[in-house]
N, C-alpha and C. Protein backbone atom coordinates (compact mmCIF):
# COMPACT_ATOMS: atom_id res chain seq x y z
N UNK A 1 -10.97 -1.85 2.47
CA UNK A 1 -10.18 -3.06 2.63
C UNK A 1 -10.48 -3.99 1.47
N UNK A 2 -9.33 -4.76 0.63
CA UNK A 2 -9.32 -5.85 -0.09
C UNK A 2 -10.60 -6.19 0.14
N UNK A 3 -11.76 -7.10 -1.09
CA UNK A 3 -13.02 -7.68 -0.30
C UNK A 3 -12.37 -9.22 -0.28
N UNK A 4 -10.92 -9.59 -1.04
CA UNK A 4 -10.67 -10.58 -0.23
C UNK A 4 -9.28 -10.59 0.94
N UNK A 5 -9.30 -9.96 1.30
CA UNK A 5 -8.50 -9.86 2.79
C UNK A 5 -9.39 -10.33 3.84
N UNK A 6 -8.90 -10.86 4.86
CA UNK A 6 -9.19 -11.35 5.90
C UNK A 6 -10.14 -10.00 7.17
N UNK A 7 -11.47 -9.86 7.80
CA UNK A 7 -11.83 -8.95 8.13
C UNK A 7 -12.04 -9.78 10.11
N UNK A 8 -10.76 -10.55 10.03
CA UNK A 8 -11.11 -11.00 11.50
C UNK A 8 -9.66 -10.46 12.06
N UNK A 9 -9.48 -9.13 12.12
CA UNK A 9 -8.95 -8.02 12.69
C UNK A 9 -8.02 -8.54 14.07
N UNK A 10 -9.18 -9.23 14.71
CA UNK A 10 -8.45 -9.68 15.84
C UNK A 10 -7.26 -10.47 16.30
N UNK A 11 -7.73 -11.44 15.29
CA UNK A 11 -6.09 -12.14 15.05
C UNK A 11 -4.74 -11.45 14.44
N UNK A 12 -4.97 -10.09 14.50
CA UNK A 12 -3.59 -10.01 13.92
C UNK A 12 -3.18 -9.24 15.79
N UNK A 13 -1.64 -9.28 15.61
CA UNK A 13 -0.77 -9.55 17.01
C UNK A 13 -0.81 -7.81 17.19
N UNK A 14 -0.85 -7.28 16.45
CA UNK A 14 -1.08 -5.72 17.04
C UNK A 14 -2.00 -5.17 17.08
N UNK A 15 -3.45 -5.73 16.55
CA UNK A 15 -5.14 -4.97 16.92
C UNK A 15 -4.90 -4.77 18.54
N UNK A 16 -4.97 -5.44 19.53
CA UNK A 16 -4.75 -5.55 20.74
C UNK A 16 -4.51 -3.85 21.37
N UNK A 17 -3.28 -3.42 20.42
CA UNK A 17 -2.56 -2.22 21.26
C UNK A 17 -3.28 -0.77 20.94
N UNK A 18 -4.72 -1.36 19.89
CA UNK A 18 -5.51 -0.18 19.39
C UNK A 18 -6.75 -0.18 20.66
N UNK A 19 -6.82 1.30 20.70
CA UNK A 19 -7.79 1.83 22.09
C UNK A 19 -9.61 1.01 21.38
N UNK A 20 -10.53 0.44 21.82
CA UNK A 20 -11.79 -0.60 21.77
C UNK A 20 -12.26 0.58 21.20
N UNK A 21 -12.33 2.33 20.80
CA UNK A 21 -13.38 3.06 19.36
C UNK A 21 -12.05 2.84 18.44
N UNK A 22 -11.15 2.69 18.10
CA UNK A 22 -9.96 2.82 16.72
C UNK A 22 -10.38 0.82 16.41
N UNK A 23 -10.50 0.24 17.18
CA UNK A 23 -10.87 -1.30 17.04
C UNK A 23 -12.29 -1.18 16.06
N UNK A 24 -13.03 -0.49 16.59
CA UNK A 24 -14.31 -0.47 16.59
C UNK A 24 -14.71 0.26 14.40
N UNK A 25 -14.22 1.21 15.14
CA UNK A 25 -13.71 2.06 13.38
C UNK A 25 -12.93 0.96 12.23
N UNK A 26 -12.03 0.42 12.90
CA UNK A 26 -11.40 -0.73 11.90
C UNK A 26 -12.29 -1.96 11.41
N UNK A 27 -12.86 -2.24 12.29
CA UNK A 27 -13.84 -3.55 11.99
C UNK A 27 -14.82 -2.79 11.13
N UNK A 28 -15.23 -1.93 11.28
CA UNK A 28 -16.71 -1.47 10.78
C UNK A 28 -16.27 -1.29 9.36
N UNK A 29 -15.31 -0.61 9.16
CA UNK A 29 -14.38 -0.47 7.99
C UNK A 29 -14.16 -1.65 7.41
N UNK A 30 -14.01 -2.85 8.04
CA UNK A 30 -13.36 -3.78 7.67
C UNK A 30 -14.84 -4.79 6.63
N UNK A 31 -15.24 -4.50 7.60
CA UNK A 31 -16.92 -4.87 7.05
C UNK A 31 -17.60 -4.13 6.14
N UNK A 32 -17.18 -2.89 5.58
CA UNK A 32 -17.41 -2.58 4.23
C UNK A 32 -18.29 -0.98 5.01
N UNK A 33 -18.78 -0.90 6.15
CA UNK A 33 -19.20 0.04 6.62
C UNK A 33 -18.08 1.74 6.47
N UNK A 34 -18.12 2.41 5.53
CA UNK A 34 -17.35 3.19 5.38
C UNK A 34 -17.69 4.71 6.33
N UNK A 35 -19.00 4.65 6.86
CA UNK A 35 -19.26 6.04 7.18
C UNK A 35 -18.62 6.75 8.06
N UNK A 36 -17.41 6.20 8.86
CA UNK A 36 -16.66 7.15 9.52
C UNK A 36 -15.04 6.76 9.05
N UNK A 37 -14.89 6.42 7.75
CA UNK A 37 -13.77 6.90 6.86
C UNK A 37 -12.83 7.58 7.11
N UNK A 38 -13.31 9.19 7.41
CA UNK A 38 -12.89 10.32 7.51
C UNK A 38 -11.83 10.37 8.66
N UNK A 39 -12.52 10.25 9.70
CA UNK A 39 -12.18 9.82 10.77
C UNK A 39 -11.28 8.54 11.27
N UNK A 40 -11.54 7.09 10.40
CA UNK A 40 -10.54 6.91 10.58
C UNK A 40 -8.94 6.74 10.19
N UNK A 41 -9.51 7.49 8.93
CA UNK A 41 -8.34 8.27 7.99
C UNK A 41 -6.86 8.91 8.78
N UNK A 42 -8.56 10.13 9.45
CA UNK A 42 -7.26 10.83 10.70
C UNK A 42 -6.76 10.10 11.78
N UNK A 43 -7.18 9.25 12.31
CA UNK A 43 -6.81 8.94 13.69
C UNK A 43 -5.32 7.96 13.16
N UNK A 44 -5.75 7.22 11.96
CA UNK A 44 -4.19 6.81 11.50
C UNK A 44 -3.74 7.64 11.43
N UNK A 45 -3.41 8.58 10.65
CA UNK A 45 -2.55 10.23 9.96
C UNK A 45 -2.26 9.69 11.73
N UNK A 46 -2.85 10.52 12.75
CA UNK A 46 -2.38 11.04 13.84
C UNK A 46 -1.37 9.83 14.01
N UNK A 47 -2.05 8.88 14.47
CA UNK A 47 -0.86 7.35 15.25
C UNK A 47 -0.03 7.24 14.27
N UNK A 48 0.31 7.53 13.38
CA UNK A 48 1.58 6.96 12.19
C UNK A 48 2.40 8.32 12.42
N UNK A 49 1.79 9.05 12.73
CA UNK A 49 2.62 10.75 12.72
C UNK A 49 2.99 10.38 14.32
N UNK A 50 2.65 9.92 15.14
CA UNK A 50 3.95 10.00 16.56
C UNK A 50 4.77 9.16 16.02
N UNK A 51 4.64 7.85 15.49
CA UNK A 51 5.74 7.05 15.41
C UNK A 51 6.54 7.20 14.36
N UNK A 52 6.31 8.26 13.32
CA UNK A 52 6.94 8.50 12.81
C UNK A 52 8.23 9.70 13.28
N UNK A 53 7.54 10.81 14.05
CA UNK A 53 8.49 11.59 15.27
C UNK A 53 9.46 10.73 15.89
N UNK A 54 8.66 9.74 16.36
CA UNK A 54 10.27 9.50 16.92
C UNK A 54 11.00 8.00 16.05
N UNK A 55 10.68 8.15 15.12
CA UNK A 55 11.76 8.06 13.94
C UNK A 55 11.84 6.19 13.99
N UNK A 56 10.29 5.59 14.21
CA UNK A 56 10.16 4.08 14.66
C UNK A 56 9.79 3.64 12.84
N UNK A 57 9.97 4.31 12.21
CA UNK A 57 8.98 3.87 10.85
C UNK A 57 10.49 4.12 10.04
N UNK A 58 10.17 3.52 9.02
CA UNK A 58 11.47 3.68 7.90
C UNK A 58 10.97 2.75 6.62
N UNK A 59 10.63 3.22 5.22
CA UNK A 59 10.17 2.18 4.09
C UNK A 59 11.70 1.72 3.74
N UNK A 60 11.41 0.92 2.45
CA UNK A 60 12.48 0.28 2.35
C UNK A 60 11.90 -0.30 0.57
N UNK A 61 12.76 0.30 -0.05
CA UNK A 61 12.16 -0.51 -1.50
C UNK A 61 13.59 -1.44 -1.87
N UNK A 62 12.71 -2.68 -2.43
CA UNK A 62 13.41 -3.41 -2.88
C UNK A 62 13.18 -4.19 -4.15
N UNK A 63 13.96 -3.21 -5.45
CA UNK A 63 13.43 -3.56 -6.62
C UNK A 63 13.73 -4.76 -7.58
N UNK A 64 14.69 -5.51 -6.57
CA UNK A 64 15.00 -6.63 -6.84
C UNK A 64 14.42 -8.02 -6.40
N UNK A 65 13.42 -8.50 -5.94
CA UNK A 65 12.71 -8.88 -5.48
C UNK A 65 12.50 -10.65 -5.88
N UNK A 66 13.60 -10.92 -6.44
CA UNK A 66 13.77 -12.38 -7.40
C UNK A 66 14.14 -13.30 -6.67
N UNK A 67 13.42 -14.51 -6.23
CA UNK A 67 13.67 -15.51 -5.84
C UNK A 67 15.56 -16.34 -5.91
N UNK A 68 15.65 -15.89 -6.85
CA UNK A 68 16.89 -17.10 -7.21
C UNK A 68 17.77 -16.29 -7.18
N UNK A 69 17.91 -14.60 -6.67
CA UNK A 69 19.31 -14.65 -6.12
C UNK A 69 19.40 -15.05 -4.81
N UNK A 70 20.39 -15.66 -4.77
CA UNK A 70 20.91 -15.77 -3.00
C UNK A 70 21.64 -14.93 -2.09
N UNK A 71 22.52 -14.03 -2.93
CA UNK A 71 23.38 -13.06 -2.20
C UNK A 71 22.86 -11.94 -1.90
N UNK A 72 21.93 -11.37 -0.82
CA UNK A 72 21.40 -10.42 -0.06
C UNK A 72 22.27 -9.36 -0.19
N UNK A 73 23.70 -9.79 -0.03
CA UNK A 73 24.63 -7.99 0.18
C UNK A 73 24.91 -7.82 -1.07
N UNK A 74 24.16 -8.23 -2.55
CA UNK A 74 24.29 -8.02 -3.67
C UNK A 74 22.89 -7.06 -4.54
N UNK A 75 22.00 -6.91 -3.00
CA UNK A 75 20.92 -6.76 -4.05
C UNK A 75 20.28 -5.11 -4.03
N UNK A 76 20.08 -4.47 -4.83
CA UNK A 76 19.78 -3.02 -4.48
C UNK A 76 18.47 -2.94 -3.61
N UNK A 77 18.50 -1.64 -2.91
CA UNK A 77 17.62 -1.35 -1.48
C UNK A 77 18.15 0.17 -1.36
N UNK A 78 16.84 0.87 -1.35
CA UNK A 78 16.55 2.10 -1.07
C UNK A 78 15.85 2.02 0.42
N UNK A 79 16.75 3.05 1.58
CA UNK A 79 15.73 3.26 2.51
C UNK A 79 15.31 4.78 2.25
N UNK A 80 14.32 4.47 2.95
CA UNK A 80 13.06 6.24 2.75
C UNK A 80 13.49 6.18 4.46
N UNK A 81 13.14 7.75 4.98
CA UNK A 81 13.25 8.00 6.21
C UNK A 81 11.02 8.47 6.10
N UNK A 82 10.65 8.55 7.10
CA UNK A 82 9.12 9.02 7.37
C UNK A 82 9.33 10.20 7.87
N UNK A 83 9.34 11.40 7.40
CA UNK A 83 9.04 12.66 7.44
C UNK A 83 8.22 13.44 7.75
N UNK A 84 6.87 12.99 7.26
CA UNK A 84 5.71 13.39 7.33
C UNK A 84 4.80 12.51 6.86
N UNK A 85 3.55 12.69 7.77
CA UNK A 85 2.38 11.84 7.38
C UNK A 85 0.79 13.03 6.68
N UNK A 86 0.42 12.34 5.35
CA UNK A 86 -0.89 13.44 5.13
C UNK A 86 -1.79 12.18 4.19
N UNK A 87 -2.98 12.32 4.52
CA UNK A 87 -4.16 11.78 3.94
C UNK A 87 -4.51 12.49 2.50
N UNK A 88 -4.03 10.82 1.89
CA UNK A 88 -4.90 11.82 -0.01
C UNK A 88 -6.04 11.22 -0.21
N UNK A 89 -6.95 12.22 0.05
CA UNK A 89 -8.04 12.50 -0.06
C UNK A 89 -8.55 11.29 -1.78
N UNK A 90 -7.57 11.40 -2.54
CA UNK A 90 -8.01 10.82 -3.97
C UNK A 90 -7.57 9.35 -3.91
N UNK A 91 -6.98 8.88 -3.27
CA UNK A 91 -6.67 7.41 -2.79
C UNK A 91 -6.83 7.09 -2.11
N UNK A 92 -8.10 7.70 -1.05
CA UNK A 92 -8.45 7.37 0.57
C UNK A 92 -7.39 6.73 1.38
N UNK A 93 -6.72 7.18 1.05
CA UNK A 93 -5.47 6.11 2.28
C UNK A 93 -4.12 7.01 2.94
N UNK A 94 -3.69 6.87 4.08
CA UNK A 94 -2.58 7.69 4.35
C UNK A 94 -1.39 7.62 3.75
N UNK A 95 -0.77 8.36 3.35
CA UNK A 95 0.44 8.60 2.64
C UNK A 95 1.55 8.60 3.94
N UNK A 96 2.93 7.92 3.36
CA UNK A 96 4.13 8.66 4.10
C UNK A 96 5.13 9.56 3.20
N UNK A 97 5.79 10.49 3.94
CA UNK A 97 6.10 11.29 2.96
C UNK A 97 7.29 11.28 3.22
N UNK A 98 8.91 11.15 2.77
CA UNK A 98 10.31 10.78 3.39
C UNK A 98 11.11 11.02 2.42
N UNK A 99 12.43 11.21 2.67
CA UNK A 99 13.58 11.26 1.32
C UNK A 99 14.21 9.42 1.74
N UNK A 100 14.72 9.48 0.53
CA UNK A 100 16.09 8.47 0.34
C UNK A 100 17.52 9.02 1.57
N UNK A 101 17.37 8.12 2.55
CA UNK A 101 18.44 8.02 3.74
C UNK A 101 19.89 7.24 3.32
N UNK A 102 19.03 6.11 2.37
CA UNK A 102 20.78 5.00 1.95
C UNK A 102 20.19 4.60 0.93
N UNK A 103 21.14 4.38 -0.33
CA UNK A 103 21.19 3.72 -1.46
C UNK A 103 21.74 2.50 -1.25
N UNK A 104 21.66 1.56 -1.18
CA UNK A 104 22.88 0.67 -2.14
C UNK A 104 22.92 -0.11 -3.07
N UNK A 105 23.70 -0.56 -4.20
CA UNK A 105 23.50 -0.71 -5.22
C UNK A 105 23.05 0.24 -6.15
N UNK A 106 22.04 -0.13 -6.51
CA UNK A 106 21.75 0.67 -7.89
C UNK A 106 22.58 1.22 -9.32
N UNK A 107 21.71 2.35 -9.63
CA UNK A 107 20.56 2.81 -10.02
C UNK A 107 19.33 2.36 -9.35
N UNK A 108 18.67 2.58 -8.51
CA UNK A 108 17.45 2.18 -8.55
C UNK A 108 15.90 2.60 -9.43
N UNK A 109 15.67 1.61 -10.15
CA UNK A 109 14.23 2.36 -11.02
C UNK A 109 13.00 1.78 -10.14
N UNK A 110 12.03 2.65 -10.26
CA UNK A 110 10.61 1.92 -9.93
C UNK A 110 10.19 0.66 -10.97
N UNK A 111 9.99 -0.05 -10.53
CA UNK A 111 9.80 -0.87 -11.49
C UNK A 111 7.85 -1.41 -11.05
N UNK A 112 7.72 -1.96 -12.23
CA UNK A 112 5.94 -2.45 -11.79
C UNK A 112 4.84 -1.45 -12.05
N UNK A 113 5.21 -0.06 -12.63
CA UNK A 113 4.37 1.10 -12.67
C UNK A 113 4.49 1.22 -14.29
N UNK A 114 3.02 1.09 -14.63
CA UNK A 114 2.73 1.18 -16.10
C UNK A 114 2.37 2.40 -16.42
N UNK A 115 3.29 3.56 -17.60
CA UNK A 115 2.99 4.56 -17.92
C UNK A 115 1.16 4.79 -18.19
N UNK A 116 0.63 6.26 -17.51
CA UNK A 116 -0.44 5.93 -17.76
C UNK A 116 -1.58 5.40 -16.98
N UNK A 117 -1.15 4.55 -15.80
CA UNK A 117 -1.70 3.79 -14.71
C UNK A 117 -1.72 5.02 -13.63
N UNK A 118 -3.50 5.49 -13.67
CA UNK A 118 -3.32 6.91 -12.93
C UNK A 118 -3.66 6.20 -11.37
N UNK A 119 -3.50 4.91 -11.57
CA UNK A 119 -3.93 4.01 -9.61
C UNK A 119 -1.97 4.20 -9.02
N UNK A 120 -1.39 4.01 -9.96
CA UNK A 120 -0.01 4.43 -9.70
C UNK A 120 1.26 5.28 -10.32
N UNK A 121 0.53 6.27 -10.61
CA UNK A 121 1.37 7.44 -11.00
C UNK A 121 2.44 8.12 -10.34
N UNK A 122 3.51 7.21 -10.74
CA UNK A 122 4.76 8.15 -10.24
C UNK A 122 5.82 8.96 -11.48
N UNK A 123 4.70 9.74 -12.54
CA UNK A 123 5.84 10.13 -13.35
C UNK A 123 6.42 11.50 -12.54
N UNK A 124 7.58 12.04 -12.96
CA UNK A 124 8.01 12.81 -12.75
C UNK A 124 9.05 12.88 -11.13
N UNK A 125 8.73 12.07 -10.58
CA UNK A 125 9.94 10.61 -9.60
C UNK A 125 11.06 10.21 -9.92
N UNK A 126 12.27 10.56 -9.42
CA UNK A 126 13.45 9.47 -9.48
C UNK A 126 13.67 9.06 -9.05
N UNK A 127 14.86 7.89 -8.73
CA UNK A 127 15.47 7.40 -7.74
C UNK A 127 15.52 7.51 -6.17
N UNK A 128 15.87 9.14 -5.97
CA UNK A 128 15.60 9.73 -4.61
C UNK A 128 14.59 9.97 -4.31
N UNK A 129 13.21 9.94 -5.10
CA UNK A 129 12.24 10.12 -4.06
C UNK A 129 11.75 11.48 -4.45
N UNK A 130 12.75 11.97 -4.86
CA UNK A 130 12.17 13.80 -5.33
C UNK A 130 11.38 14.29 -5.99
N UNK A 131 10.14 14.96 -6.50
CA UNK A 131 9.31 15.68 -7.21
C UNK A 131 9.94 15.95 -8.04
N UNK A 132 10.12 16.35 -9.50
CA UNK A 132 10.18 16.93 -10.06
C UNK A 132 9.44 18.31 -11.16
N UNK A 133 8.83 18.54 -10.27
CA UNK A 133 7.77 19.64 -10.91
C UNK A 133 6.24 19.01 -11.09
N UNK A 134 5.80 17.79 -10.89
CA UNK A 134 4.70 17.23 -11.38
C UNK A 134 3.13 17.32 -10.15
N UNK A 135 3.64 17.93 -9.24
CA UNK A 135 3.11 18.05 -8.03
C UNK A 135 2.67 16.97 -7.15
N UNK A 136 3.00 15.76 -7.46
CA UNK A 136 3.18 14.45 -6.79
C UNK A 136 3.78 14.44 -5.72
């Protein structure tokens, strides 16, 4: 976790609906205690993988992101569908894994990703979301 993010867990409106050991794993985590990581790596993977089954999750990029337009039905937006959920092991964090469901607007480019920047490497990525040979 951020070391400046907030580690009082409790106040947020959905800790509540986590079972008192996934509470327990988050705080400890939250507090810099990493030794069951692993674990709670998986137990997300698992809870993000039901709600992703029944189809409650959906990303949404929005590479337009500029204050001073005003017209919303003007601005490009990619939705991703959640497909699959898997833990990368090299970014400790759970991944979602989904195609492009709706375009609108565009072209859409990634924007904010510096060639080279191996914390965010999306070469070999287009628009849709697709691999292109790079094993990403």
């Amino acid at each position: 976790m951020d070391e400046n993010a907030s580690t009082d867990l409790a106040t947020l409106p959905g800790f509540a609906f986590f079972t008192p050991q996934f509470q327990k794993m988050l705080r400890d985590d939250a507090a810099g205690d990493t030794t069951n990581r692993g674990k709670l790596l998986e137990a997300t993977r698992e809870a993000v993988a039901v709600l992703a089954e029944l189809e409650l999750l959906q990303f949404v990029y929005l590479p337009n992101d500029d204050e001073e337009e005003e017209d919303e039905e003007d601005e490009d937006v990619a939705w991703f569908s959640v497909d699959g959920v898997e833990i990368d092991e090299e970014r400790d964090a759970v991944m979602l894994i989904g195609d492009v469901t709706h375009l609108y607007g565009g072209p859409i480019t990634l924007e904010g990703v510096e060639d080279g920047d191996d914390e965010h490497d999306h070469a070999g990525h287009d628009h849709t979301g697709h691999d292109h040979g790079t094993g990403h």
